[in-house]
Structures are given as C-alpha cells and as structure tokens.
Protein backbone atom coordinates (compact mmCIF):
# COMPACT_ATOMS: atom_id res chain seq x y z
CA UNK A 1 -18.00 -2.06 -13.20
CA UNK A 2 -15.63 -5.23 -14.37
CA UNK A 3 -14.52 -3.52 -17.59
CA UNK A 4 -13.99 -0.15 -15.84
CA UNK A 5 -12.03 -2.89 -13.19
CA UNK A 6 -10.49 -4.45 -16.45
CA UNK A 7 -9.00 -0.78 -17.88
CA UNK A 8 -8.02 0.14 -14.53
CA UNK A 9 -5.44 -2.95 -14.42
CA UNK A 10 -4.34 -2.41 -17.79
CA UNK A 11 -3.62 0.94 -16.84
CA UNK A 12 -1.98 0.67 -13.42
CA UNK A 13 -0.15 -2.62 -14.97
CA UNK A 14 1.95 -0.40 -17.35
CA UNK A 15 2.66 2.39 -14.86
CA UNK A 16 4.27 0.30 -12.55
CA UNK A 17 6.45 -0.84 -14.91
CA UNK A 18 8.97 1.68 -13.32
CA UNK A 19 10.70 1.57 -10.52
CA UNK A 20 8.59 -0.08 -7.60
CA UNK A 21 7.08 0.41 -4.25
CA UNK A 22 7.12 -2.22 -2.31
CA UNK A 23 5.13 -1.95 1.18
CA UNK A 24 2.37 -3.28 4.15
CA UNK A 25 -0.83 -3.36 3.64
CA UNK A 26 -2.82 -0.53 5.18
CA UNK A 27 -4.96 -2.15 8.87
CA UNK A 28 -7.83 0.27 9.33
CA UNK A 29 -10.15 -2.10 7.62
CA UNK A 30 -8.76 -5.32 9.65
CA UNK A 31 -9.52 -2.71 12.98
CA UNK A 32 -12.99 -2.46 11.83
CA UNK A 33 -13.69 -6.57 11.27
CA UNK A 34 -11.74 -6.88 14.65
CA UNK A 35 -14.74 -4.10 16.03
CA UNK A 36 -17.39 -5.97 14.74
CA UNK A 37 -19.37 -3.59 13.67
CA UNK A 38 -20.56 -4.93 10.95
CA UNK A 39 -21.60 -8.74 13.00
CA UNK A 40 -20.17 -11.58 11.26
CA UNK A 41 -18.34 -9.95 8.67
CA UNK A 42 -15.01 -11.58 8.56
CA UNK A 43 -13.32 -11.63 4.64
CA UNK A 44 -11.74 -8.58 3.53
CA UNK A 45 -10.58 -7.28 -0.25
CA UNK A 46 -8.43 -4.47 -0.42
CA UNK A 47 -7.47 -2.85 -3.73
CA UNK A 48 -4.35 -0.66 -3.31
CA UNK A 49 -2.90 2.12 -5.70
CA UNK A 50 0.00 4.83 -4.57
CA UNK A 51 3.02 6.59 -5.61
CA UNK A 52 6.28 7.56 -4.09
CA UNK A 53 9.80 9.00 -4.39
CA UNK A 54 12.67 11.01 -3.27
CA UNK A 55 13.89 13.66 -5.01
CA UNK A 56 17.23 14.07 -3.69
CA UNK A 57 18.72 11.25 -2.34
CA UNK A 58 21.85 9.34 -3.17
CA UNK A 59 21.18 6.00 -3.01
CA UNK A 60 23.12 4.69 -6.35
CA UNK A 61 26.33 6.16 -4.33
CA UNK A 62 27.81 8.26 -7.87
CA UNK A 63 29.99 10.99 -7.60
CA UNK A 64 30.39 13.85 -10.14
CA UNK A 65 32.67 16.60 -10.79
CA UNK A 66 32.27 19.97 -13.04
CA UNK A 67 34.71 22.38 -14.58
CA UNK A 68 34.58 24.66 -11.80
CA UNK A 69 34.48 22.43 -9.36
CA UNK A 70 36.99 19.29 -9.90
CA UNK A 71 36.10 17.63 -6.38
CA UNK A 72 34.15 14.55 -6.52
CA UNK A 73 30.21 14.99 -5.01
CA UNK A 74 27.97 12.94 -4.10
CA UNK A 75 25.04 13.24 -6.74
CA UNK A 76 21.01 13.90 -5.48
CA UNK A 77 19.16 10.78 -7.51
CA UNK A 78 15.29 11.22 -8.44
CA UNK A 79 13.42 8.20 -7.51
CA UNK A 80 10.21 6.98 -7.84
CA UNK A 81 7.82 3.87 -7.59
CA UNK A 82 3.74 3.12 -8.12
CA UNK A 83 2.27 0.39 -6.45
CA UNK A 84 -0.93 -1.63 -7.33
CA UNK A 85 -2.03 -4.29 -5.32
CA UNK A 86 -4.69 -6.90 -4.35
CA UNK A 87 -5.23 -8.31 -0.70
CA UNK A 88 -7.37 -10.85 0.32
CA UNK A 89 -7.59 -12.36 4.21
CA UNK A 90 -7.23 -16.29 4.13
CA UNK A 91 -7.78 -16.30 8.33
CA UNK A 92 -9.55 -14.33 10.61
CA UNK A 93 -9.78 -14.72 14.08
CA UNK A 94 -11.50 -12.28 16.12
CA UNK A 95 -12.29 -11.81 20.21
CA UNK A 96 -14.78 -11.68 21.72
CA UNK A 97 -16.64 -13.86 20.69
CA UNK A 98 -19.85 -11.72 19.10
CA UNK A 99 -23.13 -13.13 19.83
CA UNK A 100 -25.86 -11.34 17.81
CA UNK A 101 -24.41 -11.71 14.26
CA UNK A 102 -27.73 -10.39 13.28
CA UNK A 103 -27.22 -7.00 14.61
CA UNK A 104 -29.25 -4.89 17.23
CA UNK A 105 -31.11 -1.59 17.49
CA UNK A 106 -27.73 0.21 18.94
CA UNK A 107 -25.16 -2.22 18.27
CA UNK A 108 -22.08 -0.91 18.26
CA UNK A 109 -19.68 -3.47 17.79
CA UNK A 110 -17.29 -4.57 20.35
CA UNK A 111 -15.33 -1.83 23.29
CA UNK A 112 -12.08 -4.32 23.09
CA UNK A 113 -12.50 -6.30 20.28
CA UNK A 114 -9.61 -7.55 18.80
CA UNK A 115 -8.58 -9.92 15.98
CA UNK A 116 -5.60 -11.74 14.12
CA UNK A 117 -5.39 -12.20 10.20
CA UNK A 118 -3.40 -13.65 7.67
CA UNK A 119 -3.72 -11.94 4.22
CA UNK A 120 -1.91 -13.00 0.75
CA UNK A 121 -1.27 -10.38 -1.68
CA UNK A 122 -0.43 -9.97 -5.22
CA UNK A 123 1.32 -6.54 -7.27
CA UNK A 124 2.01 -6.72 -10.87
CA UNK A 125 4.01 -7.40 -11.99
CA UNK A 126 5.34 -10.30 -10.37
CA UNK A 127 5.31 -9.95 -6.53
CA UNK A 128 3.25 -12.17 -3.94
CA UNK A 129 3.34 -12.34 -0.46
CA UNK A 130 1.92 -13.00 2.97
CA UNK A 131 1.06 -10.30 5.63
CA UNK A 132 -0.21 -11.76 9.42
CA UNK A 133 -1.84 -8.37 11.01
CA UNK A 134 -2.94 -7.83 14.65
CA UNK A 135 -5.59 -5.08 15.82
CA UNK A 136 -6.60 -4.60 19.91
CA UNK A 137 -9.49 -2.17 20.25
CA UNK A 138 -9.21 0.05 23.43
CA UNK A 139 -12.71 1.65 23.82
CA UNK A 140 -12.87 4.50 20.91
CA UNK A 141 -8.96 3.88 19.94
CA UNK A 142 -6.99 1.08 18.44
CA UNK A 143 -3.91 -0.07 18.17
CA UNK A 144 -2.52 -2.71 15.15
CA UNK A 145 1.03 -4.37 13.28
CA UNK A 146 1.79 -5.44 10.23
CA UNK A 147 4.69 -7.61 8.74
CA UNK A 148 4.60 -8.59 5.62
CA UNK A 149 6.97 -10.71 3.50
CA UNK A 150 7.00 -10.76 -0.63
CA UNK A 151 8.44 -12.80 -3.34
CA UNK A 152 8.86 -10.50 -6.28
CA UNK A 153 10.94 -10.18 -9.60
CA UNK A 154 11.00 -6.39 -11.03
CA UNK A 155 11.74 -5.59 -15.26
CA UNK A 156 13.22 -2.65 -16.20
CA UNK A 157 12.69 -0.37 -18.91
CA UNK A 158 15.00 0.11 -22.18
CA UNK A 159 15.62 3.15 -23.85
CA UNK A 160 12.68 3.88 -25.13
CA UNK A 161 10.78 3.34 -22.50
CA UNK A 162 9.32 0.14 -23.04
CA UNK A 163 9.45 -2.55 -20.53
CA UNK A 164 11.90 -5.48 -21.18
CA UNK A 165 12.50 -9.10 -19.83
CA UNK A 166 16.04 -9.09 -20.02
CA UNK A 167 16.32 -6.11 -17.59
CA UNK A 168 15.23 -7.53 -14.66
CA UNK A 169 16.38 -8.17 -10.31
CA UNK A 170 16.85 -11.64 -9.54
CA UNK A 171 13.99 -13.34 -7.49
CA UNK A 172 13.66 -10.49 -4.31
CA UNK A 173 12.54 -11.29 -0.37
CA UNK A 174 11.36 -8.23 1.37
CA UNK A 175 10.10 -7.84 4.70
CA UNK A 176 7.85 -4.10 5.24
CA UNK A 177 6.46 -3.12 9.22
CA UNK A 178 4.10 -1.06 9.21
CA UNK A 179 2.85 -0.37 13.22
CA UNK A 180 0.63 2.45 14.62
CA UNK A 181 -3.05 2.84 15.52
CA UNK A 182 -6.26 5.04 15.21
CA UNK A 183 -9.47 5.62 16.09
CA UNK A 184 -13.25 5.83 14.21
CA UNK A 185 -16.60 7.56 14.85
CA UNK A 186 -19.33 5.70 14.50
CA UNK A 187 -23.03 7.48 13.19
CA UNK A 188 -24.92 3.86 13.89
CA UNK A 189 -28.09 5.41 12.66
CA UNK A 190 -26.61 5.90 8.96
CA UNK A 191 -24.43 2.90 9.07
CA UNK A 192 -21.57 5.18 8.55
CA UNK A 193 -17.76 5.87 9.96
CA UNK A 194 -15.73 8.59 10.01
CA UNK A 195 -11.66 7.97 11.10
CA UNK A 196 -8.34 8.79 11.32
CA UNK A 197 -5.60 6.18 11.47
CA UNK A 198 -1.45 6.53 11.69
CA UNK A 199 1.95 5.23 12.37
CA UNK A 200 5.55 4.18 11.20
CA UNK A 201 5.83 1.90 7.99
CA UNK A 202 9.27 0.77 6.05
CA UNK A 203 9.42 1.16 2.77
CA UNK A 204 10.98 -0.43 0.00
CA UNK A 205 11.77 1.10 -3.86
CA UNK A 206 13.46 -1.20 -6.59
CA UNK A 207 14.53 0.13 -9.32
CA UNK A 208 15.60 -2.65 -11.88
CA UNK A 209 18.45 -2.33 -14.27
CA UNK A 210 17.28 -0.03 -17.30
CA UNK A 211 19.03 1.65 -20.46
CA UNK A 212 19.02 5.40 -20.83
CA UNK A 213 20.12 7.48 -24.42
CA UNK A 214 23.18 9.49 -23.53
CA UNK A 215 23.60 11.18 -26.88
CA UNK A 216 22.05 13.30 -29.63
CA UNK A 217 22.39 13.14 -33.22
CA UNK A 218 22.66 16.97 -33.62
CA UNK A 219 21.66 16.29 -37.53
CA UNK A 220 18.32 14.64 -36.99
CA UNK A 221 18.40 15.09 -33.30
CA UNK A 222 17.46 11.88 -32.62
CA UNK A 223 18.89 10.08 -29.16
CA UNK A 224 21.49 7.83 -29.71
CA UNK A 225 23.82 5.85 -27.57
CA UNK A 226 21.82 3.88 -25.43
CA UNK A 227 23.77 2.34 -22.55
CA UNK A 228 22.90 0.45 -19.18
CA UNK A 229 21.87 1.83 -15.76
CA UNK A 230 22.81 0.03 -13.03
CA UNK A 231 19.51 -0.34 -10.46
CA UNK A 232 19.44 -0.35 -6.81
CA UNK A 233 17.38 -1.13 -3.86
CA UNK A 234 16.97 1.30 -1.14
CA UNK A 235 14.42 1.32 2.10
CA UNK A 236 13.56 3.80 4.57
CA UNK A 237 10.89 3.91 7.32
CA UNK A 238 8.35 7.33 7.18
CA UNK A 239 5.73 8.17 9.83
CA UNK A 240 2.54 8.84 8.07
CA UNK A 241 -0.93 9.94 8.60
CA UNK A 242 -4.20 8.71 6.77
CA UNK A 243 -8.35 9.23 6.69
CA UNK A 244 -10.92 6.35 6.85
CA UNK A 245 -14.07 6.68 5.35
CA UNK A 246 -17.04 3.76 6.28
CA UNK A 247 -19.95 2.16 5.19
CA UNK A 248 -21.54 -1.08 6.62
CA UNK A 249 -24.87 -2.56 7.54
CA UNK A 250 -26.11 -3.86 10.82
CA UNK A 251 -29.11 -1.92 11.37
CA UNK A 252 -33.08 -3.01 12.07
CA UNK A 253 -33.50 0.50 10.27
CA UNK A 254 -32.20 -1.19 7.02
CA UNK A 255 -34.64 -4.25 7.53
CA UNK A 256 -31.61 -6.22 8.36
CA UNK A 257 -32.46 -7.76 11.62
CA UNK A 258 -32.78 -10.94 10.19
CA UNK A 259 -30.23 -10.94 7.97
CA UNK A 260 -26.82 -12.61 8.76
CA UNK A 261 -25.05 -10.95 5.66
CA UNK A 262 -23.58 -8.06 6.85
CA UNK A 263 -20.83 -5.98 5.22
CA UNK A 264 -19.31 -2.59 4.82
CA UNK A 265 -16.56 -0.84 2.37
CA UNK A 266 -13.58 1.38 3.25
CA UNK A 267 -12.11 4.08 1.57
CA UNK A 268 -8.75 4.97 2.65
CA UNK A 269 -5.68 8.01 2.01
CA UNK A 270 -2.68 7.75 3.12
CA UNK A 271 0.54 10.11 3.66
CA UNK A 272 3.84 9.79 4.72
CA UNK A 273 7.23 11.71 4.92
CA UNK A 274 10.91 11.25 6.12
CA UNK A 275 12.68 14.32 6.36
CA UNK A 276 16.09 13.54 8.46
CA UNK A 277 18.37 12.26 5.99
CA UNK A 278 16.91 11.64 2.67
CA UNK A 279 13.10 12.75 2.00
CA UNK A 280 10.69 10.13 1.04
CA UNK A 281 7.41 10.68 0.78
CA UNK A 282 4.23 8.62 -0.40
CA UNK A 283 0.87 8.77 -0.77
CA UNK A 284 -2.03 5.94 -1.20
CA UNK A 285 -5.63 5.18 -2.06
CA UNK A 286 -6.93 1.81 -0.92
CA UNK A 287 -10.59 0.94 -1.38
CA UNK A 288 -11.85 -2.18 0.39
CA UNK A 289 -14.77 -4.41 1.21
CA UNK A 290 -15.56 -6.40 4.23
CA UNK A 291 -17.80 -9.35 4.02
C-alpha cells in the first residue's frame, strides 16, 4: 500500500505541474464525524485528486484578427488545472455531547449533531493552507461551509514541457467557499452509508508564466522559436453535485462493544459546472478516513 501511495505522488506530483486548481475541501466526511456515527471518532485524512477547465473562455483578454476578418475578437482560451491534495483536521469540536463512545445495538449517531473543525492542507507543489468547516445535522439532512485560505507559489512549464523554477507566480493568497448540504442513508446492520451531498464552491485556476514554440524548421521540422506566455489567474463559482460512499464500525455485531476505536472511510465524486458566462467544469475523487 505505501509504495503504491509512493507512485501515486510521484505521479500526481508531475501532472500538476500545469496550470492549477486551487479549491475547498470537500465536508461530507466532517458531516459524518459531526453525526457520530462512528462514536468517538474525531481525526479525519482526506486525500484529494481532480481535474478542471474551460474550454472557451477569455480570461488572458487577447484579441485576434484574420484575413477575412480584420476586426479585432476576443479569443476562446483552453484552460485547465489538476489538483492533489492532503487534509488533515487539527480541531474538532462536536455537539452533543455523545455518551456511549462504545457504540450500541441500534446506534445511530446523533438527529442534530453538529460540529466545528479546523483542517490544514497541503498540494504540491507548494501550496498550504487552513480551512475552519461547520456541519448542523437536521434529522436525515445536513447542512455545512467551508472557507479556506492558501499560501501557494505555482512553476510553469518551458517549451518542452518540463517544469522550470524561473517560471513561476509570486507568493499567492487565495480564499475558496464552498457552502451547500446533503443527506446519508444509514444500513446500521452492515456498518455502511449510502449519500448524496451538493452546493456552490469558488474556484480558482493559476496558470504560471510558461514558454510555448511558435515556429517550425520546415527542413528538420523541428519547433523553434520559443517565446514567453504571459499567465493569469481567473476564479469562478460552479454549483456542483457529488456521491458519498461509507464504511465505519460501531456495531456489537462486529464484537465491538467494548471497543472505543471506532472509525470509518469515505469515498467521494464530485461534479460541477458554470454555464452563464464562461463554462467551467470539474470533477473530483477524494478518499478519506475518520478515526
């Protein structure tokens, strides 16, 4: 499992040396520690992977002109960002207060549970940040917010598309909302979960200063004439939709009564679209584990 872990982050380490996505953390896992379902648990680890882009926006604000047409146009830019992160909750505070962190024959966790966290993240390249999250169970439904604030520094790519220091943003702060709610079904007797979760998020995409051949040696037909592309930072906000998947323990039927180490994972997809001006769209895959 680590060296799979180890290739993974190689991997996802090189593709995001592109242009990048910069957003909140996804809250269906926080909604679940706030539920209790799993008593005591309380730390959470999220691993976070996605992609996303417009393919016809103008956000670099160039203008073109042809032949036939010598009026200046606005052109339609193709953007696109990855994203691979790693959350971890520093503070958790949850309400009510749950008594039997053992578990019970039919526990199922708390009607209005709620809870407040403070999570620190980290995306390679070089972007921290901090992300305070709030979740309010309402029977079967809840509701949540996220803000979160990063610190992050993002390298370009030269011509050949190989990532270099000396194309690079200054130091970046960025602020990303994501608010909405959702709700779970919970099969107690298998220690599963089945959701849906959704909402409105802002999203950020960098793309650093990078170098781009605009010529062709028509004799070898090699690309020459490598010059500099200015980069730009654009943000949007997209509603978007996503599916939970849950497993956890709390159950006598697992021999777990007298156990006080309860936990559960979460596997996560997300989707999201803006269609009114300029269409973004994203996806993402987080897998998490609450302890």
């Amino acid at each position: 499992m680590f060296k799979v872990l180890c290739v993974l982050l190689i991997v996802l380490t090189g593709a995001t040396w592109a242009d990048e996505l910069i957003m909140s953390q996804n809250f269906s896992t926080h909604a679940l520690v706030a539920k209790q379902i799993a008593p005591g648990s309380s730390r959470i680890i999220d691993i976070t992977t996605g992609y996303g882009g417009c393919d016809s926006c103008n956000v670099t604000g160039h203008t073109t002109s042809t032949a036939d047409d010598l009026k200046n146009h606005y052109t339609d830019d193709e953007i696109s960002g990855m994203i691979f992160r790693i959350d971890l909750s520093l503070f958790t505070l949850t309400w009510p207060k749950t008594e039997n962190t053992e578990g019970a024959f039919n526990y199922k966790g708390n009607t209005f549970g709620g809870g407040l966290f403070l999570n620190v993240h980290y995306a390679f390249l070089l972007e921290a940040g901090l992300t305070p999250t709030l979740v309010q169970w309402f029977g079967p439904f809840y509701v949540a917010a996220a803000y979160e604030l990063s610190l992050g520094k993002y390298f370009g790519k030269d011509a050949d598309e190989k990532m270099s220091t000396d194309l690079a943003t200054d130091i970046m702060l960025t602020g990303a909302l994501n608010v909405g709610g959702g709700t779970m079904m919970f099969l107690n007797n298998h220690g599963i979960g089945i959701g849906i979760h959704g909402g409105l998020r802002q999203m950020h995409f960098v793309r650093p200063d990078c170098e781009k051949y605009t010529g062709t040696d028509y004799r070898t037909g090699d690309k020459i004439n490598p010059k500099a592309q200015q980069g730009f930072h654009t943000q949007d906000w997209l509603l978007y939709y996503g599916f939970d998947f849950t497993g956890y323990s709390n159950l006598p039927f697992l021999k777990e009564t007298n156990s006080k180490g309860h936990s559960g994972y979460t596997v996560s997809i997300e989707s999201g679209i803006q269609l009114e001006d300029r269409p973004f769209y994203y996806w993402a895959f987080t897998w998490s584990f609450y302890l």
